[in-house]
Structure formats: structure tokens, C-alpha cells
C-alpha atoms as a PDB file:
ATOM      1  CA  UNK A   1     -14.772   0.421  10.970  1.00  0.00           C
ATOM      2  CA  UNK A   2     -11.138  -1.017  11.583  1.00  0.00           C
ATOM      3  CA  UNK A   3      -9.227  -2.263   8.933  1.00  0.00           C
ATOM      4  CA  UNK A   4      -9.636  -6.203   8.882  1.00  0.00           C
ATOM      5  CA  UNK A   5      -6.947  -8.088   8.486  1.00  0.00           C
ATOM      6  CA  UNK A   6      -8.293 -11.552   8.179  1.00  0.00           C
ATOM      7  CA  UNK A   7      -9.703  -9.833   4.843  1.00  0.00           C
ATOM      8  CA  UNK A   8      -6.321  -8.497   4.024  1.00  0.00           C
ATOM      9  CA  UNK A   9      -4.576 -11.774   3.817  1.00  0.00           C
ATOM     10  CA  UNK A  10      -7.178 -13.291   2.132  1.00  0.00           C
ATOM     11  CA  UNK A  11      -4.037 -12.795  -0.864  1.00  0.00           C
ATOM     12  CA  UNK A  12      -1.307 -12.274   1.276  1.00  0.00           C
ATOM     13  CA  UNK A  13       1.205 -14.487  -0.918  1.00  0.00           C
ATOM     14  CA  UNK A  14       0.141 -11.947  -4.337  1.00  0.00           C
ATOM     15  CA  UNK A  15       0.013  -9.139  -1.676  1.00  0.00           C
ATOM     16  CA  UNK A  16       3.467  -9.982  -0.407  1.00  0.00           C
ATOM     17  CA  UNK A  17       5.489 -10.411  -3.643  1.00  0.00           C
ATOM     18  CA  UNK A  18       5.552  -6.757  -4.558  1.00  0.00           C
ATOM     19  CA  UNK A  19       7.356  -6.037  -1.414  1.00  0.00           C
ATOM     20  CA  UNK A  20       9.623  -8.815  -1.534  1.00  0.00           C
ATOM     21  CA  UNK A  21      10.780  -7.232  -4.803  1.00  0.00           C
ATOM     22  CA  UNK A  22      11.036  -3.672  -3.992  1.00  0.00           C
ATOM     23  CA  UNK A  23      13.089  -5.143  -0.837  1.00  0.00           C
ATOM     24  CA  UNK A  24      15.137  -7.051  -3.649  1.00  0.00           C
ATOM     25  CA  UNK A  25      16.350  -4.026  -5.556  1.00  0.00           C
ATOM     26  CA  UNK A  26      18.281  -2.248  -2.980  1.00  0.00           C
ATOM     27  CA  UNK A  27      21.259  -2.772  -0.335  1.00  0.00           C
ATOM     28  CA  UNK A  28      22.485  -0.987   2.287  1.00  0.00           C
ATOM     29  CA  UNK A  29      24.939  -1.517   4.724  1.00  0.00           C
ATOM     30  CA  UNK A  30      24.077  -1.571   8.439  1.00  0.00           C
ATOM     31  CA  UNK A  31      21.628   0.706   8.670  1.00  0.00           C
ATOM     32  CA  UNK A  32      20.925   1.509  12.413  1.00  0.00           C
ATOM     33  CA  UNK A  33      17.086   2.802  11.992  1.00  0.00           C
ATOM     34  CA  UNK A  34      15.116   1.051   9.613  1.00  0.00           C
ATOM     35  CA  UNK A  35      11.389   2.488   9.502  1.00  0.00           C
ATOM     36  CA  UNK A  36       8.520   0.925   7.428  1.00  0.00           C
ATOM     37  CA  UNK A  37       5.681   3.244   6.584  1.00  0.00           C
ATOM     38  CA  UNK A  38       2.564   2.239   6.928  1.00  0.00           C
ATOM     39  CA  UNK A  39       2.868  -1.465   8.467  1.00  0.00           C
ATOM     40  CA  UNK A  40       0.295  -3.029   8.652  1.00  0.00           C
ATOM     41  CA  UNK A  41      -0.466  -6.433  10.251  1.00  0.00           C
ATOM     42  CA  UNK A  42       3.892  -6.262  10.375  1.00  0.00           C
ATOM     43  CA  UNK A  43       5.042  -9.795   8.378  1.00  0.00           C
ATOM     44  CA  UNK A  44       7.289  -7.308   5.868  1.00  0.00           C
ATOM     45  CA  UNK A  45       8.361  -5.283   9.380  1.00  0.00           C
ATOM     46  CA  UNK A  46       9.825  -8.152  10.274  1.00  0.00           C
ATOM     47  CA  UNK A  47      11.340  -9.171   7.288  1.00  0.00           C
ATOM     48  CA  UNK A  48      13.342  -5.892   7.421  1.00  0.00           C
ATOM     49  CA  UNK A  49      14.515  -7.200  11.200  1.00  0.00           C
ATOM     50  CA  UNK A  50      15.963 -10.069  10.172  1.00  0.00           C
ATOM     51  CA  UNK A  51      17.520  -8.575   6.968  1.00  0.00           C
ATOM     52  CA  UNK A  52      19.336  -5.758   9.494  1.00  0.00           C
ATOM     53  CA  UNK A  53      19.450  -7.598  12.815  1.00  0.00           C
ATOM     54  CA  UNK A  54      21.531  -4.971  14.566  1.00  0.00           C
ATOM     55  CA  UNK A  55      19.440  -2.138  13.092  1.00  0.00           C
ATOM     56  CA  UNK A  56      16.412  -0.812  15.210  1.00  0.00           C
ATOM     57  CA  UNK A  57      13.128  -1.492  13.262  1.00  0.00           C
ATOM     58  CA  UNK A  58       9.868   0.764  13.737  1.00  0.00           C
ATOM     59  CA  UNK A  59       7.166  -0.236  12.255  1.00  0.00           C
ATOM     60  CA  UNK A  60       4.206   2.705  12.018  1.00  0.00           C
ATOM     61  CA  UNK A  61       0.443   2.288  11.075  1.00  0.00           C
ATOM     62  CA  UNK A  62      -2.709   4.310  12.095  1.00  0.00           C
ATOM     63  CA  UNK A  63      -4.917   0.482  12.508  1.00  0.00           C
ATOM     64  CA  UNK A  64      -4.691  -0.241  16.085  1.00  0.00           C
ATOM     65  CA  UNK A  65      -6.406  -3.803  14.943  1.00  0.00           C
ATOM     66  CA  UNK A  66      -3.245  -4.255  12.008  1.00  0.00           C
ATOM     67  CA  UNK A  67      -0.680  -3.547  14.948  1.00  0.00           C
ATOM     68  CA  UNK A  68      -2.368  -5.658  17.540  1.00  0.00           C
ATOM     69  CA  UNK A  69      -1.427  -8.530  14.930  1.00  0.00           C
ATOM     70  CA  UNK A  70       2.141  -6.756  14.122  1.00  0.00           C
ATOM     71  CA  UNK A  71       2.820  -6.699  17.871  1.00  0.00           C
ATOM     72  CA  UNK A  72       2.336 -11.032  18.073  1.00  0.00           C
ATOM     73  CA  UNK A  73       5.344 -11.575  15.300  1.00  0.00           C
ATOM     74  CA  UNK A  74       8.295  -9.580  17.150  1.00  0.00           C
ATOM     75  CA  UNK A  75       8.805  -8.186  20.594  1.00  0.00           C
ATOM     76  CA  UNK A  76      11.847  -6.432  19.273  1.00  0.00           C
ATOM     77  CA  UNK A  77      10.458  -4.201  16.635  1.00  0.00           C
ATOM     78  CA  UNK A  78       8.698  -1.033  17.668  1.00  0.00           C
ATOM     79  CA  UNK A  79       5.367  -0.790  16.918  1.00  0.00           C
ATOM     80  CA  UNK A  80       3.914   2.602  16.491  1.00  0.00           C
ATOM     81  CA  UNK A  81       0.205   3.821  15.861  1.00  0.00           C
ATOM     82  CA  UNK A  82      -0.160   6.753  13.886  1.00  0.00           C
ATOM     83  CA  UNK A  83      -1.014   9.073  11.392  1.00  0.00           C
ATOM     84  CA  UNK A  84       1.689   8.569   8.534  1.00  0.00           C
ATOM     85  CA  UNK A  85       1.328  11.407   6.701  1.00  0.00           C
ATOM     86  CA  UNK A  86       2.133  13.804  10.172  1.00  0.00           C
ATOM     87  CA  UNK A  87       4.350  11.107  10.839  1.00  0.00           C
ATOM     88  CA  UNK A  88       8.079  12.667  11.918  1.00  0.00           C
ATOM     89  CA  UNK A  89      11.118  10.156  13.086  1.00  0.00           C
ATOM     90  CA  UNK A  90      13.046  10.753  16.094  1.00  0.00           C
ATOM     91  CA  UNK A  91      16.073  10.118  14.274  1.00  0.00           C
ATOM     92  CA  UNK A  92      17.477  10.625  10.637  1.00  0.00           C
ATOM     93  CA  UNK A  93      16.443   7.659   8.959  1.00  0.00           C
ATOM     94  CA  UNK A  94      18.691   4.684   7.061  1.00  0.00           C
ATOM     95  CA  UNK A  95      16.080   2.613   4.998  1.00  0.00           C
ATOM     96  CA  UNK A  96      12.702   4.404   4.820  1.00  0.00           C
ATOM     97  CA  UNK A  97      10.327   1.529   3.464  1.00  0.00           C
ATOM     98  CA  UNK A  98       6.790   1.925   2.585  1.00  0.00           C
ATOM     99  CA  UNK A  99       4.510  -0.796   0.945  1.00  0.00           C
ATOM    100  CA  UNK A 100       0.983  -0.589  -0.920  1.00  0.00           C
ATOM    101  CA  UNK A 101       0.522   2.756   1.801  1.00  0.00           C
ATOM    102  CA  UNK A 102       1.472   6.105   0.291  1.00  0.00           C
ATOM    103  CA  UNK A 103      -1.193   6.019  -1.920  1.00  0.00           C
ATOM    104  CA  UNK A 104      -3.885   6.758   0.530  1.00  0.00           C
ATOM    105  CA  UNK A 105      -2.106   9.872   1.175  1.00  0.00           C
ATOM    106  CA  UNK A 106      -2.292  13.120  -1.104  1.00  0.00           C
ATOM    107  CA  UNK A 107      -0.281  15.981  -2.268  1.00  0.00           C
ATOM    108  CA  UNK A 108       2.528  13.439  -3.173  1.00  0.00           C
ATOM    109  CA  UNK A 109       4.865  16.939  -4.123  1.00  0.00           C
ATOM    110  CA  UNK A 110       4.499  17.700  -0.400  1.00  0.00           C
ATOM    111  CA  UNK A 111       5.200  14.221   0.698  1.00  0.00           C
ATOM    112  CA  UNK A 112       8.176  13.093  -1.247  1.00  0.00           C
ATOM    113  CA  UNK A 113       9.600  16.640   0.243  1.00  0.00           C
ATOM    114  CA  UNK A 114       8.746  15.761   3.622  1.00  0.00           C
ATOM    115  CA  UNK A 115       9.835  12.058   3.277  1.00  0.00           C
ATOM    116  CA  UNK A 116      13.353  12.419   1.978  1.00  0.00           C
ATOM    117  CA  UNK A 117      14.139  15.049   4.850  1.00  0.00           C
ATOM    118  CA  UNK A 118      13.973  12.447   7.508  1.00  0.00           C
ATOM    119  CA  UNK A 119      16.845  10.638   5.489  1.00  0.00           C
ATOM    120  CA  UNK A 120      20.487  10.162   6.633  1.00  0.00           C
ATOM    121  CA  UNK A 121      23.231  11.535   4.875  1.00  0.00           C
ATOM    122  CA  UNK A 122      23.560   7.476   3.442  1.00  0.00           C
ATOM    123  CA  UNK A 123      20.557   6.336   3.009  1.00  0.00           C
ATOM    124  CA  UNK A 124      17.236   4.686   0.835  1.00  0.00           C
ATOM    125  CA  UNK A 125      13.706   5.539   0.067  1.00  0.00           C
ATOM    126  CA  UNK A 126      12.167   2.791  -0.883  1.00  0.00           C
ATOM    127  CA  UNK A 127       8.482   2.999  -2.414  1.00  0.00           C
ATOM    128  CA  UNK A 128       5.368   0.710  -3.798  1.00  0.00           C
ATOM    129  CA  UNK A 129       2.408   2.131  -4.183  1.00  0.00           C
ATOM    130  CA  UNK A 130      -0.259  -0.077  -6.156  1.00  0.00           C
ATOM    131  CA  UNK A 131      -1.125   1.892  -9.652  1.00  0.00           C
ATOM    132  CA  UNK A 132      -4.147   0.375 -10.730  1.00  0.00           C
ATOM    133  CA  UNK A 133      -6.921   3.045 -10.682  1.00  0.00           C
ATOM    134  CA  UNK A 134      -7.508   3.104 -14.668  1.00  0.00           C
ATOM    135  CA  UNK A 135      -8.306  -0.444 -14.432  1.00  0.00           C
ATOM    136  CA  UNK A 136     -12.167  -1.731 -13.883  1.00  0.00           C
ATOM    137  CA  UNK A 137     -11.583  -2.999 -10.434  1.00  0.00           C
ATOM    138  CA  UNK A 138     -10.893   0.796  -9.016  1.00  0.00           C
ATOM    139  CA  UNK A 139     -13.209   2.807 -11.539  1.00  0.00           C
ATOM    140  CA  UNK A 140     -16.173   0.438 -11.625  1.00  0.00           C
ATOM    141  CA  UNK A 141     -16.267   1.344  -7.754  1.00  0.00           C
ATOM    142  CA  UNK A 142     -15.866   4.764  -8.771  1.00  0.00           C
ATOM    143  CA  UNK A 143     -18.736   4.636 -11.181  1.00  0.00           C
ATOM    144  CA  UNK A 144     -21.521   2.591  -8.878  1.00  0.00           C
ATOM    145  CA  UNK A 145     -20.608   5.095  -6.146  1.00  0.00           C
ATOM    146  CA  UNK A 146     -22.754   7.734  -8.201  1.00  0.00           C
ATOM    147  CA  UNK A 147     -25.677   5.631  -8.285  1.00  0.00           C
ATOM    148  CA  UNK A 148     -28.667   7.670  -6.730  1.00  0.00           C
ATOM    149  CA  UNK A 149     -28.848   4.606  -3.822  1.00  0.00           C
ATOM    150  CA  UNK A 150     -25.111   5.284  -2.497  1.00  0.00           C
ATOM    151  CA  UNK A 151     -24.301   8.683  -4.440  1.00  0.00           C
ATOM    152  CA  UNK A 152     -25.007  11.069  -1.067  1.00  0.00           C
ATOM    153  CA  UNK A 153     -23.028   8.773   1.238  1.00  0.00           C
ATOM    154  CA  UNK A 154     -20.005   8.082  -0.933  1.00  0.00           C
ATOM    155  CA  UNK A 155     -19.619  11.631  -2.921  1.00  0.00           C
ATOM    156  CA  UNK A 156     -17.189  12.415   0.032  1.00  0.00           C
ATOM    157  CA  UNK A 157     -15.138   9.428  -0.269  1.00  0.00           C
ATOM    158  CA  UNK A 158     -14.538   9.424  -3.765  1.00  0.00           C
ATOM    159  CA  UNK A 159     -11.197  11.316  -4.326  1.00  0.00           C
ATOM    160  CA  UNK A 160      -8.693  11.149  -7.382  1.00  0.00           C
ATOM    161  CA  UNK A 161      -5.590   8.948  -6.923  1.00  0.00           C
ATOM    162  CA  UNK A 162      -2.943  10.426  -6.249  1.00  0.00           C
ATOM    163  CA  UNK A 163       0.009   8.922  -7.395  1.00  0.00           C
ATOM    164  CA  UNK A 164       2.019  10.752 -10.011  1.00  0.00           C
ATOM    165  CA  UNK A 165       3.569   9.355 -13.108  1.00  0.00           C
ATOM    166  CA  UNK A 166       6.614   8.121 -12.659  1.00  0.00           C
ATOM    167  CA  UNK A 167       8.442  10.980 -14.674  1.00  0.00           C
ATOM    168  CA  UNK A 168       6.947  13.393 -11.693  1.00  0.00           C
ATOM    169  CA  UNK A 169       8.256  11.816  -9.048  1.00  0.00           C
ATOM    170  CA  UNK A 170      12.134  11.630 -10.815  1.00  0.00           C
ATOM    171  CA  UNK A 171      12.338  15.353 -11.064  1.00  0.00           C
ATOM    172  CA  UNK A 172      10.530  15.810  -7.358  1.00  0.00           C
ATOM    173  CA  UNK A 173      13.312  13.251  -5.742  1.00  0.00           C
ATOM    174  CA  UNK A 174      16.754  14.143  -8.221  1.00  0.00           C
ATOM    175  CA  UNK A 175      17.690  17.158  -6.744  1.00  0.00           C
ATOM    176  CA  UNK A 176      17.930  15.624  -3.306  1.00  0.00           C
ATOM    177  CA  UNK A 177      19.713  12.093  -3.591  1.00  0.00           C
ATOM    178  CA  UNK A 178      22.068  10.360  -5.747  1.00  0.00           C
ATOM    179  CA  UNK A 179      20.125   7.499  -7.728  1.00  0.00           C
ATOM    180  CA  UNK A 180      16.559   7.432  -8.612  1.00  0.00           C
ATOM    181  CA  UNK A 181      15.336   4.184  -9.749  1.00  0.00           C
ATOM    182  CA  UNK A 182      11.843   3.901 -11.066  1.00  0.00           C
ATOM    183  CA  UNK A 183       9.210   1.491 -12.615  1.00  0.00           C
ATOM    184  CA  UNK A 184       5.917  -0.645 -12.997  1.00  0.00           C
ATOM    185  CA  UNK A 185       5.475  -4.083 -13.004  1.00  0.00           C
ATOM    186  CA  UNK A 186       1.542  -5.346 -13.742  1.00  0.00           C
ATOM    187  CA  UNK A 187       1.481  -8.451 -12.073  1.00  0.00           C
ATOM    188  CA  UNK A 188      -0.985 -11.252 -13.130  1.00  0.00           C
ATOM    189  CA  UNK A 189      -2.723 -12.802 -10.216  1.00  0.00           C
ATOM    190  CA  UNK A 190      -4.287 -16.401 -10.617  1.00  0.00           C
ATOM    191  CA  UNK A 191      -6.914 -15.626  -7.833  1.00  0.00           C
ATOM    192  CA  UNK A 192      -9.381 -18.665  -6.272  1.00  0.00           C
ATOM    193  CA  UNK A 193     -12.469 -17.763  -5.044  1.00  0.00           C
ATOM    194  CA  UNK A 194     -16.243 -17.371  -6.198  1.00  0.00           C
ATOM    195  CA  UNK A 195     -15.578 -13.568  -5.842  1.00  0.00           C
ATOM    196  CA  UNK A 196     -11.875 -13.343  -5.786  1.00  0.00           C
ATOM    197  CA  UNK A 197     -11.460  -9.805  -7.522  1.00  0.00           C
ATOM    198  CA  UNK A 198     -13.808  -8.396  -5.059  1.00  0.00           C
ATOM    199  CA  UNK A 199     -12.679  -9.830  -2.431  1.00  0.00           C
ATOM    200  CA  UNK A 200      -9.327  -8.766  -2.856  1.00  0.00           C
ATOM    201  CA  UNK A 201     -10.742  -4.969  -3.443  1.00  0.00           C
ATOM    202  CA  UNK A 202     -12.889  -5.398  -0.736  1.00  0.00           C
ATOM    203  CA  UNK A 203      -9.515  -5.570   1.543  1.00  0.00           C
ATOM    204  CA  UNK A 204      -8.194  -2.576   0.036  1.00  0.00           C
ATOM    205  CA  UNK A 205      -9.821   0.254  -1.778  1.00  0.00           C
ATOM    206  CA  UNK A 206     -13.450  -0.616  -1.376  1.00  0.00           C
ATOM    207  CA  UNK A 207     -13.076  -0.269   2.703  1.00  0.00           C
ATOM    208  CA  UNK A 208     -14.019   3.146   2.237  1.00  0.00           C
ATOM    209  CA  UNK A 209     -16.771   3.220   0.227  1.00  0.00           C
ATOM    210  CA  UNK A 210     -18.232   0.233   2.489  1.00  0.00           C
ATOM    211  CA  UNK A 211     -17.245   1.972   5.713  1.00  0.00           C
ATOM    212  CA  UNK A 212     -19.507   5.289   4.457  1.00  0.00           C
ATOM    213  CA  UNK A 213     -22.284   2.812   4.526  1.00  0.00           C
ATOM    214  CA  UNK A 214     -24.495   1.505   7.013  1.00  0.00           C
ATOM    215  CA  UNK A 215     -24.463  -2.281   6.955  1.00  0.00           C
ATOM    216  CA  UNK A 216     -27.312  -2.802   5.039  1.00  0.00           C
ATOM    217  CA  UNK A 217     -26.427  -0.525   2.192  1.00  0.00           C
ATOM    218  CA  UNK A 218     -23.026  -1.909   2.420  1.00  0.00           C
ATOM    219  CA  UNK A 219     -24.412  -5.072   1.911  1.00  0.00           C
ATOM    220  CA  UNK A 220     -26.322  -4.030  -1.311  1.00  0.00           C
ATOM    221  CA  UNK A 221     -23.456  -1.867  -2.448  1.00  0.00           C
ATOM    222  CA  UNK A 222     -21.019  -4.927  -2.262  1.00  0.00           C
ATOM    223  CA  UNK A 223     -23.546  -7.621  -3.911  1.00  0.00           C
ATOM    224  CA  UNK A 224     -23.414  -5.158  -6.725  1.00  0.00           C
ATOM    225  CA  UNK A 225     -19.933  -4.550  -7.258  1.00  0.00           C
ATOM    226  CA  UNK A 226     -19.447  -8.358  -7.185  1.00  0.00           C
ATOM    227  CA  UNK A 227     -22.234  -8.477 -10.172  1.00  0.00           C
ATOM    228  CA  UNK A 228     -20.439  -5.816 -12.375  1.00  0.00           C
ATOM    229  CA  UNK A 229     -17.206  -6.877 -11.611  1.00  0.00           C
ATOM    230  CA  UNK A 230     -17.293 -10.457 -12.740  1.00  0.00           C
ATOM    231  CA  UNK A 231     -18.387  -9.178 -16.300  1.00  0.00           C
ATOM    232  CA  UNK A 232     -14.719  -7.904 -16.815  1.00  0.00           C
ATOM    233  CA  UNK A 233     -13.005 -10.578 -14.640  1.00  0.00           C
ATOM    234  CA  UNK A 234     -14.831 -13.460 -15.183  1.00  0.00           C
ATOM    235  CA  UNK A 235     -13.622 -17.221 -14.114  1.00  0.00           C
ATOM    236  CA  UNK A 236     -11.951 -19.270 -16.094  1.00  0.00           C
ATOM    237  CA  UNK A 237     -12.822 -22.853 -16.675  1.00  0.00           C
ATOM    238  CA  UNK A 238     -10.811 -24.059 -14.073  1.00  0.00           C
ATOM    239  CA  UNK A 239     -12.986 -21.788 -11.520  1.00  0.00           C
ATOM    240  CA  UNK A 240      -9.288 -19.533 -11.337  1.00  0.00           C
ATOM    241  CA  UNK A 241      -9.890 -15.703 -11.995  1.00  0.00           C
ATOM    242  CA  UNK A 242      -6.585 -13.962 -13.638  1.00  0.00           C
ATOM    243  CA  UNK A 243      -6.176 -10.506 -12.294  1.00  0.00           C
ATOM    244  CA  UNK A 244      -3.899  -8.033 -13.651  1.00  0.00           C
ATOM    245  CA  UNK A 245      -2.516  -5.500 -11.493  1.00  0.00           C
ATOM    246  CA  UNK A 246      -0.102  -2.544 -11.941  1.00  0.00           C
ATOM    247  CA  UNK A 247       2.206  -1.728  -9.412  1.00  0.00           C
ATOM    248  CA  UNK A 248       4.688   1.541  -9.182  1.00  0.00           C
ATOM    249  CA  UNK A 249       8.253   1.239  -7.786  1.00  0.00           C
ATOM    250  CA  UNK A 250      10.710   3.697  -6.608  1.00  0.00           C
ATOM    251  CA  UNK A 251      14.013   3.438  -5.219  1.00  0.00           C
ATOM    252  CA  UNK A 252      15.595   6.417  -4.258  1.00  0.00           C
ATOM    253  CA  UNK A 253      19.497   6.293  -2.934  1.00  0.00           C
ATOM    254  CA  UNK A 254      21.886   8.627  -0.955  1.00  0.00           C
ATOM    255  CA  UNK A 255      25.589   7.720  -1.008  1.00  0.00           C
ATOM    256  CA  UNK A 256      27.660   9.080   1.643  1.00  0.00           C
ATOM    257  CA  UNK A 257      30.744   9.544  -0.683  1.00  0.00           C
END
């Protein structure tokens, strides 16, 4: 099933702040290829054009139904569908961006090699990737997926995350650029919504588990992650859920002294 992105932006203002401050944290001067990893539906893709008018912006995602979107904001941005972890840029790259995407990919060793040799000689990696998997709204997903009802379908979709702690990813990325700047925020969502936390999840790390399902069982699986969930984010008295979520940053510089 494609990704949705009506679903996506159910949050997209809680969604988009992360980015806004990993974009925040860094400057570089007139970069000429700007490439953000993992685009999606393309609103932060074209944030990065207007930041670096002159610079050519591609924007790469393996949702043909997030780029159709993308491709309605800006004619002047290139839009690319494909596989970003075989991904390889025709050019060195200025600003490599990538937002709430790396995640889905593993062997992060391998990657951060691979990414930072598509860099220019003055450049920036910059990375979120969202680092909440310890927290009931990943592993209570985790846990009903081994229920006898969904356990055949969804044992091959479970996988371990596979971001690193931060402390991994400093000695992967120091011996090949100049700064390495690293940390987490948890941000605390105010959410609206009957079932805000899993609706949120169900934009995001739940699309695989309900995708392994026909629609039925998906349907079933769903109602009950909405039951257990609300027991450890339940609504306040103003019907508002609060949602903490942990997010891990890295900002990675070359300097072409």
C-alpha cells in the first residue's frame, strides 16, 4: 500500500518543527546542489529552495504518491523516485539533508560511509532521525505484533531500530569531516484527536505492520493498538493528549580551509 499522505499531515506542524530546527543549526554558503533524502510529500524540499535560490534542489523519495504531492509545490526542484539507500548523486553534494528517513534504513556503519562520500570538499550532513523506539508507542506495536492473530504475518516486519547512539555515530563521521555536532531533543506534543497517538503512529511506523495485513486484520490489529495505547497516553481533561517524543540530531561539517 502507498504511503498516505493525507495521514502524514494529520501533525504536520509537530512533524515539521524538528526539521525546521535541524535546518536552524547550520549555514552554508551558496551551495550549488542541495539534496534532501528521503522527501516526502516535498514542503521541507522547498524550504531548502528558497533558503539557496541559486542552488539546484533534488528532492528523492521511493513514494510515487509523496512525490506526486512534492511535484504540485515547485516546478523548479527535481523530484526523484527512488530507493535511498542505493541512492548515488550525480554530483558531489553541498548540503545533504535528510528528515525523519534514515531510520528505515539499516546498517547505519555502512550508510554514514556511503553518505559522507557523496560530499563536497565544503560541505554539510545534516541528519534527524526520530529516536523513540523504547517508548510505548513503538514497542507496544512491537509487542501486539506477537499475538497468535497477527504473529505469522508481522514476524517479518518486525526488525530492531537501527539508529545508533549518538556516541557511535561521532566516531563513524570524525575521521572524515571537520565538526560533528550531535544531540536529542524529546519534544512534547499537545496532540487533538480521539486517537491522536495512534493516529500519528499510524502515519509512520505502524504502516508496516498494517500493510502486512489484509484489511480486515488490519482493521482488528489497529482497533487494538488504539485500546492499549490510550492506557499509557491517555487524554487529558481538556480532550488534548501530551505526547513525548525523542528525536536524534546530527550535523556533520566540512570546511574547505
Amino acid at each position: 500500500m502507498p504511503w498516505d499522505p493525507d495521514q502524514y499531515e494529520l501533525f504536520s506542524g509537530p512533524r515539521t518543527r524538528p526539521a525546521l530546527d535541524l535546518l536552524r543549526s547550520f549555514g552554508v554558503s551558496d551551495p550549488e546542489y542541495v539534496v534532501d533524502l528521503g522527501c516526502g510529500i516535498g514542503h521541507l524540499t522547498a524550504i531548502l529552495a528558497k533558503r539557496w535560490p541559486a542552488a539546484r534542489v533534488e528532492g528523492i523519495d521511493n513514494s510515487s504518491t509523496m512525490l506526486a504531492r512534492a511535484r504540485e509545490l515547485d516546478a523548479n526542484i527535481t523530484w526523484t523516485c527512488g530507493d535511498i539507500s542505493q541512492w548515488e548523486p550525480e554530483a558531489p553534494v553541498d548540503v545533504l539533508f535528510s528528515n525523519a528517513a534514515l531510520h528505515w534504513l539499516d546498517d547505519h556503519p555502512g550508510l554514514i560511509g556511503r553518505l559522507v562520500a557523496t560530499l563536497s570538499r565544503e560541505s554539510v550532513l545534516a541528519v534527524q532521525m526520530p529516536d523513540n523506539h523504547r517508548e510505548p508507542s513503538h514497542h507496544v506495536a512491537v509487542r501486539l505484533a506477537g499475538h497468535p492473530r497477527w504473529r505469522r504475518a508481522l514476524e517479518p516486519v518486525v526488525r530492531e531500530s537501527s539508529v545508533l547512539k549518538p556516541d557511535e555515530y561521532l566516531q563513524l563521521l570524525q575521521p572524515y569531516v571537520d565538526t560533528v555536532d550531535i544531540w536529542r531533543t524529546t519534544y512534547l506534543h499537545v496532540l487533538d484527536g480521539e486517537h491522536a497517538v495512534a493516529d500519528w503512529v499510524q502515519g509512520s511506523f505502524l504502516k508496516p505492520f498494517l500493510d502486512a495485513l489484509g484489511v480486515e486484520e488490519a482493521d482488528s490489529y489497529l482497533s487494538e493498538y488504539r485500546s492499549r495505547i490510550s492506557r499509557h497516553y491517555p487524554a487529558l481533561p481538556d480532550g488534548t493528549t501530551l505526547f513525548p517524543f525523542t528525536r536524534l540530531f546530527i550535523v556533520a561539517q566540512r570546511r574547505n580551509d
